[in-house]
Protein backbone atom coordinates (compact mmCIF):
# COMPACT_ATOMS: atom_id res chain seq x y z
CA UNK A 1 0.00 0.00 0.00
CA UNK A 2 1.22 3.87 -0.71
CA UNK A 3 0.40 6.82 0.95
CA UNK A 4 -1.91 9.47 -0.97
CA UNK A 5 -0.35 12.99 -1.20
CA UNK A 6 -2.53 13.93 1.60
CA UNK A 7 -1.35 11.25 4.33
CA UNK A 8 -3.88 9.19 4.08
CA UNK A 9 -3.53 5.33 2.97
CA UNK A 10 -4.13 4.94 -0.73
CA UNK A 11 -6.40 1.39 -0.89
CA UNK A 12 -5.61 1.02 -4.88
CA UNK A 13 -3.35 -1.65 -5.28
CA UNK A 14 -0.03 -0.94 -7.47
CA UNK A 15 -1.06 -1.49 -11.37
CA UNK A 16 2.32 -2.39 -12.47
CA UNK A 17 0.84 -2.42 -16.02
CA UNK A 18 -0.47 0.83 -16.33
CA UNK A 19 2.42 1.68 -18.72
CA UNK A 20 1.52 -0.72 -21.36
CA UNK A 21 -2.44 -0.42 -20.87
CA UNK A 22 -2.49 3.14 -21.17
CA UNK A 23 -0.04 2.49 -24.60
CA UNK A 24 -2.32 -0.24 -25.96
CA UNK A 25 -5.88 2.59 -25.07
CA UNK A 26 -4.31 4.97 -27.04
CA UNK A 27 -3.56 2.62 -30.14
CA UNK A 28 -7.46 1.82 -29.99
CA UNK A 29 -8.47 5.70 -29.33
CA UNK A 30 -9.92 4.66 -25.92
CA UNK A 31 -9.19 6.45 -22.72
CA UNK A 32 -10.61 9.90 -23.81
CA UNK A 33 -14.20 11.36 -25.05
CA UNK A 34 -13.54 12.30 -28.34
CA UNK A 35 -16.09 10.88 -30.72
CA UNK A 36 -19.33 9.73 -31.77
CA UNK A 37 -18.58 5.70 -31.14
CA UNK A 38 -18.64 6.59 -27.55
CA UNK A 39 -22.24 6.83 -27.65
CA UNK A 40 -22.13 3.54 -28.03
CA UNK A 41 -20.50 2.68 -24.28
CA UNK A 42 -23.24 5.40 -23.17
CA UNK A 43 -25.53 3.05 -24.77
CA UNK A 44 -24.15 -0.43 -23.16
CA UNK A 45 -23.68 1.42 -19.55
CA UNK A 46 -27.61 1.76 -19.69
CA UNK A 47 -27.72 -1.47 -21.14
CA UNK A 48 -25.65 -3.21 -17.98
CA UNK A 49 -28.03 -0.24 -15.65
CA UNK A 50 -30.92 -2.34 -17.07
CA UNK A 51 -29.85 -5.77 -16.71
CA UNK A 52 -28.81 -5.67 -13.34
CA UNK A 53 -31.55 -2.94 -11.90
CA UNK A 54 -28.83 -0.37 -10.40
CA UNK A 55 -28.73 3.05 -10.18
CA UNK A 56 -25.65 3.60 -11.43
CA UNK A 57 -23.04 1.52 -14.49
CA UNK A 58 -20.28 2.42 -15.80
CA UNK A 59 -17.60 1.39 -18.81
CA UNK A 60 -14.46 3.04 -17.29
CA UNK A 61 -10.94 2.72 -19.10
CA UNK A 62 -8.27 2.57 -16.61
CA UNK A 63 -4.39 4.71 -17.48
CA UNK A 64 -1.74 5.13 -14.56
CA UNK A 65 -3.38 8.24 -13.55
CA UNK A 66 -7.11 8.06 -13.63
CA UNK A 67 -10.15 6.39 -14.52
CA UNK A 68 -12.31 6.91 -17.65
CA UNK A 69 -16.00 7.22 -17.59
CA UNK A 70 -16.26 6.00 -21.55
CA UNK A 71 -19.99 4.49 -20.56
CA UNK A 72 -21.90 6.06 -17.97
CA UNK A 73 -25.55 5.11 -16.66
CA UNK A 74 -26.89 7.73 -14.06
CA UNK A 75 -30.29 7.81 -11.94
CA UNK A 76 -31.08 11.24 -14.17
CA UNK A 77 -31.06 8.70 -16.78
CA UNK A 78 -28.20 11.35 -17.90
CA UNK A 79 -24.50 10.59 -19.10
CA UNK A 80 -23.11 13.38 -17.20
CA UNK A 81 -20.48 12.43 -14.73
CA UNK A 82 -21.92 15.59 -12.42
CA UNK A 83 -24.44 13.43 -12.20
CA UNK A 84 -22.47 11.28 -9.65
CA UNK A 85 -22.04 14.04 -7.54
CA UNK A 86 -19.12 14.98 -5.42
CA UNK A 87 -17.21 11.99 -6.71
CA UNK A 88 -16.91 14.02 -10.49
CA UNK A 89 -16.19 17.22 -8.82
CA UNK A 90 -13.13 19.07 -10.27
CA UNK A 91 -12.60 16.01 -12.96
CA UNK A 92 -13.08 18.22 -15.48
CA UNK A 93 -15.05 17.29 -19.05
CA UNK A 94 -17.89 16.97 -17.66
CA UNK A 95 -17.03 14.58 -15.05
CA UNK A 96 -16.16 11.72 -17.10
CA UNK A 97 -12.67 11.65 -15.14
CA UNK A 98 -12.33 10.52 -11.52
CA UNK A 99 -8.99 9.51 -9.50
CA UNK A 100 -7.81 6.28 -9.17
CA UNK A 101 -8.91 6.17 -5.52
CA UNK A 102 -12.31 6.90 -6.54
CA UNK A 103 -13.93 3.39 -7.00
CA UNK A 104 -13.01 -0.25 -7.26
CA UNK A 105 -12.35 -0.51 -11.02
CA UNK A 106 -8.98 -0.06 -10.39
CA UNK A 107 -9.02 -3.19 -8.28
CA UNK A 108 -10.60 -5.00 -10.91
CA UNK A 109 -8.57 -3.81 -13.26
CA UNK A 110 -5.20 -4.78 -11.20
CA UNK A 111 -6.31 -8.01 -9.86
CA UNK A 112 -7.69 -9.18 -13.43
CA UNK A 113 -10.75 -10.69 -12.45
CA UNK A 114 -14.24 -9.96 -11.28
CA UNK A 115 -15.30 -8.36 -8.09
CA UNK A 116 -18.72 -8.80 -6.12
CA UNK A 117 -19.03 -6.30 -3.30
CA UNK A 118 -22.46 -7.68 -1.77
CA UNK A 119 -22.01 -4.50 1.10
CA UNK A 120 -18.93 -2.95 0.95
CA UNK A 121 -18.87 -1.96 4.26
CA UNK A 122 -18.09 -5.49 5.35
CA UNK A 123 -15.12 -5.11 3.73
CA UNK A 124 -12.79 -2.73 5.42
CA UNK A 125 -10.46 -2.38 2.50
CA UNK A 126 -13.13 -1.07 0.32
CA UNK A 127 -15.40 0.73 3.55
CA UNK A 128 -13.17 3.87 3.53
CA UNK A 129 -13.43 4.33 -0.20
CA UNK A 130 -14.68 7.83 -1.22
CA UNK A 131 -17.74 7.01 -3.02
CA UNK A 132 -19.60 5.48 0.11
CA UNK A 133 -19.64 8.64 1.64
CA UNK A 134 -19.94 10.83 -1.29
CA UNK A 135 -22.63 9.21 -3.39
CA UNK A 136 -23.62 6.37 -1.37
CA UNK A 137 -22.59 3.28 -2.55
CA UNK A 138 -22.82 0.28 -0.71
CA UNK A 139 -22.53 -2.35 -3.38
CA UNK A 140 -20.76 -3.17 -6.59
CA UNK A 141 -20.22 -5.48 -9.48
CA UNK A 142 -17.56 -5.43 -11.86
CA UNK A 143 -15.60 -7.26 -14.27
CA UNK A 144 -12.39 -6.92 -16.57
CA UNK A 145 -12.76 -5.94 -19.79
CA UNK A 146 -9.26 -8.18 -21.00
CA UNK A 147 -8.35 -7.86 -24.65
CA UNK A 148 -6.77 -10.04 -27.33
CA UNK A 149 -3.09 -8.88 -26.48
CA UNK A 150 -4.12 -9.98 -23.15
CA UNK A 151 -4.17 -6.63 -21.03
CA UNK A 152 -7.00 -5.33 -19.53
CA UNK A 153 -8.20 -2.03 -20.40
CA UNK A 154 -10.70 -1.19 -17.51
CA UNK A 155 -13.95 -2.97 -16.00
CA UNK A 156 -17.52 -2.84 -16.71
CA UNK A 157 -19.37 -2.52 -13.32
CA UNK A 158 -22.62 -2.42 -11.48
CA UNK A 159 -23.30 -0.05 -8.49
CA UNK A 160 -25.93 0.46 -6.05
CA UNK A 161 -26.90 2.59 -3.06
CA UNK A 162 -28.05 -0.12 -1.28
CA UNK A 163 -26.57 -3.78 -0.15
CA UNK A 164 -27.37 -6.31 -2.94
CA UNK A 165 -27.03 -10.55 -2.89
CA UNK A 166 -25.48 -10.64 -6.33
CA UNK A 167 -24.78 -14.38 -5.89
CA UNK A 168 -23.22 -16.40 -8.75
CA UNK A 169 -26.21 -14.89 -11.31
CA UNK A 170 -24.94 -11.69 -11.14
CA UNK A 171 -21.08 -12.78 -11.52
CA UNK A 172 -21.95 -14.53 -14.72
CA UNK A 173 -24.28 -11.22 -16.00
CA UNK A 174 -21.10 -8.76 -15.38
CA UNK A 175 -18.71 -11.55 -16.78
CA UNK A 176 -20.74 -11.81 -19.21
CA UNK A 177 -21.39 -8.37 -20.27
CA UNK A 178 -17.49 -7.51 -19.92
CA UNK A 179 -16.67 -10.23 -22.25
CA UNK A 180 -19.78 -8.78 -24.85
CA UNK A 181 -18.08 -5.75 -24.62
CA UNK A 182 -14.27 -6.97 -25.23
CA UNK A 183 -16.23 -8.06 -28.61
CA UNK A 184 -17.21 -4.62 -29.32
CA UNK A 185 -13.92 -3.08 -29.01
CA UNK A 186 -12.02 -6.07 -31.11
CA UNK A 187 -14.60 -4.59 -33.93
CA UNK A 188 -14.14 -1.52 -33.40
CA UNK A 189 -10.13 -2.07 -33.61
CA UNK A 190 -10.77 -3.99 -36.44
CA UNK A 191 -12.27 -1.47 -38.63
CA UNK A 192 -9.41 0.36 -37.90
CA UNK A 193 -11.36 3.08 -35.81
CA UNK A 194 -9.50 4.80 -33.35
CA UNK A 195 -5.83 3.58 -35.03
């Protein structure tokens, strides 16, 4: 574990590939808002928002220094990150940026597998997290999104104000959707957008 700048214990464990992942989301042109195909995670953020009944879904793409809202579901139905309240504030464009210690994608991301936070306050590593206080979350879903090369980009996740039993059903939906998802982006880099 690391110390944030302000003292306090930074959770997020060290992504020793951030190099290389933030490389490979630039070859595909992922990692910033910057054209109309991101409608399209908008689009599958409400999708995942729909399947699994949450509030809140996101698509986020992960670099070494913050996370990527590329799909966003809000309450307001909205895919404006000021939408998640204090947790956007000061991420500038729109809030589709957040810190690395905003969140568990980056655990998903680093650990390369799934994660199913039933109540994330029984879990002191992921208790003191930000966004429990800020926006209220109290449960959360997410899975890699792991590409051909092998790296993963970022996680597709489920989040809710309110404890939720997930249970294996709602492992294999995110797993599921991640891996739909990895499909889209192999497409997409193989029509050569974004190269």
């Amino acid at each position: 574990m690391t110390l944030h700048a302000d003292g306090r214990m930074l959770l997020t464990p060290v992504d020793r590939d951030a190099f290389v992942r933030t490389q490979r989301l630039r070859t595909l042109g992922l990692g910033e808002r910057g054209d109309a195909s991101f409608d399209n995670f908008d689009a599958f953020a409400d999708r995942v928002a729909e399947v699994t009944e949450v509030p809140f879904s996101m698509v986020n793409f992960i670099d070494g220094n913050r996370q990527f809202h590329a799909g966003l579901h809000t309450p307001a139905g909205m895919h404006r990150g000021f939408d998640l309240g204090a947790t956007a504030a000061g991420s500038g464009r729109g809030g589709r940026y957040v810190a690395l210690d905003r969140g568990y994608c980056p655990h998903v991301v680093v650990r390369r597998k799934a994660l199913v936070l039933e109540d994330v306050c029984d879990y002191p590593r992921f208790a003191g997290n930000p966004v429990v206080d800020e926006i209220g979350i109290r449960s959360y879903l997410g899975a890699p999104l792991i590409d051909r090369t092998g790296i993963a980009l970022g996680a597709v996740c489920a989040v809710d104000t309110v404890p939720r039993p997930w249970g294996r059903a709602g492992l294999d939906t995110i797993k599921s959707l991640a891996q739909e998802l990895v499909g889209h982006i192999q497409r997409r880099e193989d029509k050569g957008i974004g190269i």
